[in-house]
PDB file of N, CA and C in Angstrom:
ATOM      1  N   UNK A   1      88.394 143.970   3.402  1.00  0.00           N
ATOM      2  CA  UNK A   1      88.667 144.241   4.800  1.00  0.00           C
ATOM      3  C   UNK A   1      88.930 142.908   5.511  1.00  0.00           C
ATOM      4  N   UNK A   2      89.997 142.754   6.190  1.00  0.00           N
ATOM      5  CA  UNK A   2      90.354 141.701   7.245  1.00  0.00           C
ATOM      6  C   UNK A   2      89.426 141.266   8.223  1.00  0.00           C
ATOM      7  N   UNK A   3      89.731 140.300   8.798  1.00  0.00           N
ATOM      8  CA  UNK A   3      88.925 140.086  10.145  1.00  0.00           C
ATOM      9  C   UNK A   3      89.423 141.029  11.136  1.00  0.00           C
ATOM     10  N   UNK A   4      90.995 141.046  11.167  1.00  0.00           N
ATOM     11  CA  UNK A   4      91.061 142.022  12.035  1.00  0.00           C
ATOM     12  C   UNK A   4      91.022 143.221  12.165  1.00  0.00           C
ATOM     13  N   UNK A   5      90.409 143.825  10.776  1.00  0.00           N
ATOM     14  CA  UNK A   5      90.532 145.076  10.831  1.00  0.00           C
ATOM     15  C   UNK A   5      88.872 145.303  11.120  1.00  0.00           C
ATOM     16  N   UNK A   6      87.923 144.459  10.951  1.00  0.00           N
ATOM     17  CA  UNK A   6      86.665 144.477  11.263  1.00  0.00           C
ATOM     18  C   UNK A   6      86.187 144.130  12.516  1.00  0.00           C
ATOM     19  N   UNK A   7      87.280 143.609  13.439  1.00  0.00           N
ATOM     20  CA  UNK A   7      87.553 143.049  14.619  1.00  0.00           C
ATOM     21  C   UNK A   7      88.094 144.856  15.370  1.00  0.00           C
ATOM     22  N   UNK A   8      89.058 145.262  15.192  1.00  0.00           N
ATOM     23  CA  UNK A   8      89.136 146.689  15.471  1.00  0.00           C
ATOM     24  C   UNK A   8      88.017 147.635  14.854  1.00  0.00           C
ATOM     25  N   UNK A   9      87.127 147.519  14.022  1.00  0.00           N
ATOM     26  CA  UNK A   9      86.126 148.420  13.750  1.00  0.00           C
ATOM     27  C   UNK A   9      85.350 148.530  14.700  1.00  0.00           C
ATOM     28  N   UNK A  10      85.054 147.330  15.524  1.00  0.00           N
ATOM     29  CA  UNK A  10      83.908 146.601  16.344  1.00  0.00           C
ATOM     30  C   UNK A  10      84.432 146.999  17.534  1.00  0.00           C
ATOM     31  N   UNK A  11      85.584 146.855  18.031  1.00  0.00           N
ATOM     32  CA  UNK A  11      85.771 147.189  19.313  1.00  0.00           C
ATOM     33  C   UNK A  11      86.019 148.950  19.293  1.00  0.00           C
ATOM     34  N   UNK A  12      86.418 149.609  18.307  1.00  0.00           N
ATOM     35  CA  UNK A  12      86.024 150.819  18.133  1.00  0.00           C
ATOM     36  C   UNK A  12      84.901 151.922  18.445  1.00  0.00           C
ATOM     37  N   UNK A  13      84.253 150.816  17.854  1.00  0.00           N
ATOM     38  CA  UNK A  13      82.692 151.410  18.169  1.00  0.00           C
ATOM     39  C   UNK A  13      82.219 151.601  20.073  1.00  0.00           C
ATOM     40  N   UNK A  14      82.475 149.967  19.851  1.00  0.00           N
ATOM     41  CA  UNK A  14      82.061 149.948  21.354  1.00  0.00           C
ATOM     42  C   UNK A  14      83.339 150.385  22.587  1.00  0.00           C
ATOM     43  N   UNK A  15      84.004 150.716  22.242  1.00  0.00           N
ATOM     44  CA  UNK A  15      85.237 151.720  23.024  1.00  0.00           C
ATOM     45  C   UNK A  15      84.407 152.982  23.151  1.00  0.00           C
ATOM     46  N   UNK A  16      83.902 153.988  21.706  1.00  0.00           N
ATOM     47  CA  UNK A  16      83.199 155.059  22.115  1.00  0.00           C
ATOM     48  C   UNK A  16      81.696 155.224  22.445  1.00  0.00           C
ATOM     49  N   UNK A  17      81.114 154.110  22.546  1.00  0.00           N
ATOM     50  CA  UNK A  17      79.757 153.948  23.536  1.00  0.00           C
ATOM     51  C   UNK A  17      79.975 153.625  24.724  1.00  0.00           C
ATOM     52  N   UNK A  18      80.922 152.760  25.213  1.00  0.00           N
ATOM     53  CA  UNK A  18      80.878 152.526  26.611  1.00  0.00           C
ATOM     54  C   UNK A  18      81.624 154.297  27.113  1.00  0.00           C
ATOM     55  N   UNK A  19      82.444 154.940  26.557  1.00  0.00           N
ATOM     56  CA  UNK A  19      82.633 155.738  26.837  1.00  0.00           C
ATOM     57  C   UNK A  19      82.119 157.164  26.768  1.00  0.00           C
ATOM     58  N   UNK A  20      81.059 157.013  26.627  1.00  0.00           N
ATOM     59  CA  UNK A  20      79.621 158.007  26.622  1.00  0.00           C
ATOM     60  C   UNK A  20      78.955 157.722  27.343  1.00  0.00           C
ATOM     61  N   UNK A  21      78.908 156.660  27.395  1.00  0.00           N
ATOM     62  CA  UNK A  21      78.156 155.846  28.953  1.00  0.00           C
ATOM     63  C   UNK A  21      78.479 156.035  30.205  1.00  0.00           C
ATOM     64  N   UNK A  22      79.821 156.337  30.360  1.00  0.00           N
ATOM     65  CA  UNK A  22      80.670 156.061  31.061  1.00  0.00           C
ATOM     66  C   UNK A  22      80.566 157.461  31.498  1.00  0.00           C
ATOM     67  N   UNK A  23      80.977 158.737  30.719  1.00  0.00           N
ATOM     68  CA  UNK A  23      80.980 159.915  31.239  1.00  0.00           C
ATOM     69  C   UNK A  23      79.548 160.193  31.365  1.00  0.00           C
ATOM     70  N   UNK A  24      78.187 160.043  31.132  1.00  0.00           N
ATOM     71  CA  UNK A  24      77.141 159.999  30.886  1.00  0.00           C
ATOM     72  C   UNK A  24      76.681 159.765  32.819  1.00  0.00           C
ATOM     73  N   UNK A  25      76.902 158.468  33.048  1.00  0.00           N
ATOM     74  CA  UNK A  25      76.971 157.905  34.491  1.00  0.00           C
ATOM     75  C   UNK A  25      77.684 158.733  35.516  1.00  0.00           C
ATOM     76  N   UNK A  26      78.756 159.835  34.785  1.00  0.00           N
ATOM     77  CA  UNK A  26      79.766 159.891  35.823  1.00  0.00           C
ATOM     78  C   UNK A  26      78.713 161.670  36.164  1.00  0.00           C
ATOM     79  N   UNK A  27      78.495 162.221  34.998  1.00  0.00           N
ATOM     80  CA  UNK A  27      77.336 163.241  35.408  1.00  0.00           C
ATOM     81  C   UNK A  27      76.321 163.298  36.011  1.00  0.00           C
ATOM     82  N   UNK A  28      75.503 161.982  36.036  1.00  0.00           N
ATOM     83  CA  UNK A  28      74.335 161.979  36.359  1.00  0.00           C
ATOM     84  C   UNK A  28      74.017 161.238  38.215  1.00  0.00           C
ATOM     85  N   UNK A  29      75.511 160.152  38.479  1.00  0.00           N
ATOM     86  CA  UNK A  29      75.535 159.718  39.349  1.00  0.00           C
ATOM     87  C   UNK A  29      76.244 160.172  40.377  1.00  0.00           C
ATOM     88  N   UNK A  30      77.872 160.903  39.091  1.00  0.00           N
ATOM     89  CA  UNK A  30      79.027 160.801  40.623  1.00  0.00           C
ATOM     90  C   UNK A  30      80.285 160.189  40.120  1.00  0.00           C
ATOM     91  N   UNK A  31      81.096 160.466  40.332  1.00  0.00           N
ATOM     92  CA  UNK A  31      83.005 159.483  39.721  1.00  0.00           C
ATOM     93  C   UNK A  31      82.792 157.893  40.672  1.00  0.00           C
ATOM     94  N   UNK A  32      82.236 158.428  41.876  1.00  0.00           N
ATOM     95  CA  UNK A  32      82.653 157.339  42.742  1.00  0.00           C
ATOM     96  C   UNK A  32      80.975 156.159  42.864  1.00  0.00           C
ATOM     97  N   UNK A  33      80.376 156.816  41.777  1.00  0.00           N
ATOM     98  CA  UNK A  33      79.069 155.711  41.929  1.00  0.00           C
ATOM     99  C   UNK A  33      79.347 154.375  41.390  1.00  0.00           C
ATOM    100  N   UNK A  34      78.851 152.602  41.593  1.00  0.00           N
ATOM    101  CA  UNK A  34      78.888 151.719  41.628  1.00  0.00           C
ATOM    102  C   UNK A  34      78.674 151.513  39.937  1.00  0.00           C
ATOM    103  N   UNK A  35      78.178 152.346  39.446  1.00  0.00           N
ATOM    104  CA  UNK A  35      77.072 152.312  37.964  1.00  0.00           C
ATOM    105  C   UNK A  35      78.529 152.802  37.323  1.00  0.00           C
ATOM    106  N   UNK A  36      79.165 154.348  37.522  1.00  0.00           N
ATOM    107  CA  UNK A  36      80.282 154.806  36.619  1.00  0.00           C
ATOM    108  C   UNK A  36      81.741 153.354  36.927  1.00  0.00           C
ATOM    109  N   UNK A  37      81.451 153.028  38.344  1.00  0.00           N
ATOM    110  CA  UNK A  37      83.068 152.463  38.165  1.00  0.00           C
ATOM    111  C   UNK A  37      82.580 151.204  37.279  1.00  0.00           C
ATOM    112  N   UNK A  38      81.687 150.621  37.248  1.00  0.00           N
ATOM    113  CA  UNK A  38      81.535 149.351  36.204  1.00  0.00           C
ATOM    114  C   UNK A  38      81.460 149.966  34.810  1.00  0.00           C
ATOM    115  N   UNK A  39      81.007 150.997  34.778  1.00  0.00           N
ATOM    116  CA  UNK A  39      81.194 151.753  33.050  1.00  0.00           C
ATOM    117  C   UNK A  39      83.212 151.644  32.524  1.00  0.00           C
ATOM    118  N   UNK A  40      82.953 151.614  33.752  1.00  0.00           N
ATOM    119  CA  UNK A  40      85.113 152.234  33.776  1.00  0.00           C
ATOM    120  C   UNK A  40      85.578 151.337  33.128  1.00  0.00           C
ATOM    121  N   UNK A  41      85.429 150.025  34.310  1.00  0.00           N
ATOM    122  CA  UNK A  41      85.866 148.526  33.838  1.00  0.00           C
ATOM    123  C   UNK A  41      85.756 148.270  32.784  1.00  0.00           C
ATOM    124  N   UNK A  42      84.343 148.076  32.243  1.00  0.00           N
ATOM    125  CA  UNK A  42      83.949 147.668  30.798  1.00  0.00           C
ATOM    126  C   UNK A  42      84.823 148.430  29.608  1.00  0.00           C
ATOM    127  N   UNK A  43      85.111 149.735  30.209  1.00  0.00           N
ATOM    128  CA  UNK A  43      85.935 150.431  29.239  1.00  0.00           C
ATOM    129  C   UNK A  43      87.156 150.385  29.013  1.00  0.00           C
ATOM    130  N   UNK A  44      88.152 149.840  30.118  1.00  0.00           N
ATOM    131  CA  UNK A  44      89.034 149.186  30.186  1.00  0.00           C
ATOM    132  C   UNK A  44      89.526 148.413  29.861  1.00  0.00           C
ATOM    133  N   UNK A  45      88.194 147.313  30.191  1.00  0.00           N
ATOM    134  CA  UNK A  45      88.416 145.670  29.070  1.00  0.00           C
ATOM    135  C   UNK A  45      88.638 146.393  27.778  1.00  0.00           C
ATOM    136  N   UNK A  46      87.920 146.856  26.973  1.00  0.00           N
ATOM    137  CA  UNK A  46      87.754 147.035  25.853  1.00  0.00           C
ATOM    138  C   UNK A  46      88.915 147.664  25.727  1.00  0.00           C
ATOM    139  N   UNK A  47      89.440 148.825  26.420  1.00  0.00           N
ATOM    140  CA  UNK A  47      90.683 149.442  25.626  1.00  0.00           C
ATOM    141  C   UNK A  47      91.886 148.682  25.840  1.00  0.00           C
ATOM    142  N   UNK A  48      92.077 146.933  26.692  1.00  0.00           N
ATOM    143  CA  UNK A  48      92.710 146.698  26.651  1.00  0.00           C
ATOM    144  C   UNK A  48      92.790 145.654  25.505  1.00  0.00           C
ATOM    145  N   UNK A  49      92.003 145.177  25.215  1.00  0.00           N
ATOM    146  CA  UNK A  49      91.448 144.180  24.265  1.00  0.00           C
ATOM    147  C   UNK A  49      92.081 144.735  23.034  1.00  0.00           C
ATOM    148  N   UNK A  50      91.866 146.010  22.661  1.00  0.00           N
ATOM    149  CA  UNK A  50      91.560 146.829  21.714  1.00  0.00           C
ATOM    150  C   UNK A  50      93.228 146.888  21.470  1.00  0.00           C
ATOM    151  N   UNK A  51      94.716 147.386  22.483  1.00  0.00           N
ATOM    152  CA  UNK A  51      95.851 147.506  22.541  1.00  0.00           C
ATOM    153  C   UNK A  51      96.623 146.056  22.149  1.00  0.00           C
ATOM    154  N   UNK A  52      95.332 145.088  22.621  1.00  0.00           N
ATOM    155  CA  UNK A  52      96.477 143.796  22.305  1.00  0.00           C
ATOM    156  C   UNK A  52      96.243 143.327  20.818  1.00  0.00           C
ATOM    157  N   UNK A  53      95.130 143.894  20.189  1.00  0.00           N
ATOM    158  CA  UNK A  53      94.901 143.327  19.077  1.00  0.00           C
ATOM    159  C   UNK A  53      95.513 144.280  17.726  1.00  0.00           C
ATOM    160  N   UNK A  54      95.881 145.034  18.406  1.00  0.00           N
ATOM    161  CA  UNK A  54      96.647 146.526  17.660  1.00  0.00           C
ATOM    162  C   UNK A  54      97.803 145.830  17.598  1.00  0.00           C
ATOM    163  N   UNK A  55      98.851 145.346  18.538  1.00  0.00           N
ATOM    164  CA  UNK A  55      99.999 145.181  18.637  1.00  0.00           C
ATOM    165  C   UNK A  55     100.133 143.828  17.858  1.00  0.00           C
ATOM    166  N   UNK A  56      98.985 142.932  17.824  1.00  0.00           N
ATOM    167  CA  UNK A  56      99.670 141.728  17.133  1.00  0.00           C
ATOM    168  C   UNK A  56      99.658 142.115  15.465  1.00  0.00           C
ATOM    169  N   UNK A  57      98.490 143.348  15.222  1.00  0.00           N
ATOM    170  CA  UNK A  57      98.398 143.267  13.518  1.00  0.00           C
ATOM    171  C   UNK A  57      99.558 144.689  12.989  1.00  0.00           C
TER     172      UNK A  57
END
């Protein structure tokens, strides 16, 4: 296995925890609570992270 394919394993993972988190927050708080929109972000980074490292391999 590559680095980068262990590099996409990793952000994989944590793509579908922040995004359990994320809907997790959005049940318990609200769409528009301070707690879900930083779940958002974080999930964002990651799925953007996740698109650029797709496209270079």
């Amino acid at each position: 296995m590559t680095i980068q394919e262990i590099t996409i394993n990793k952000i994989e993972r944590k793509i579908r925890l922040l995004r359990k988190k994320m809907i997790n927050a959005a049940d318990v708080k609200g769409l528009n609570h301070p707690h879900t929109i930083k779940r958002s972000q974080q999930l964002d980074s990651q799925l953007n992270s996740y698109q650029r490292i797709k496209s270079i391999v």
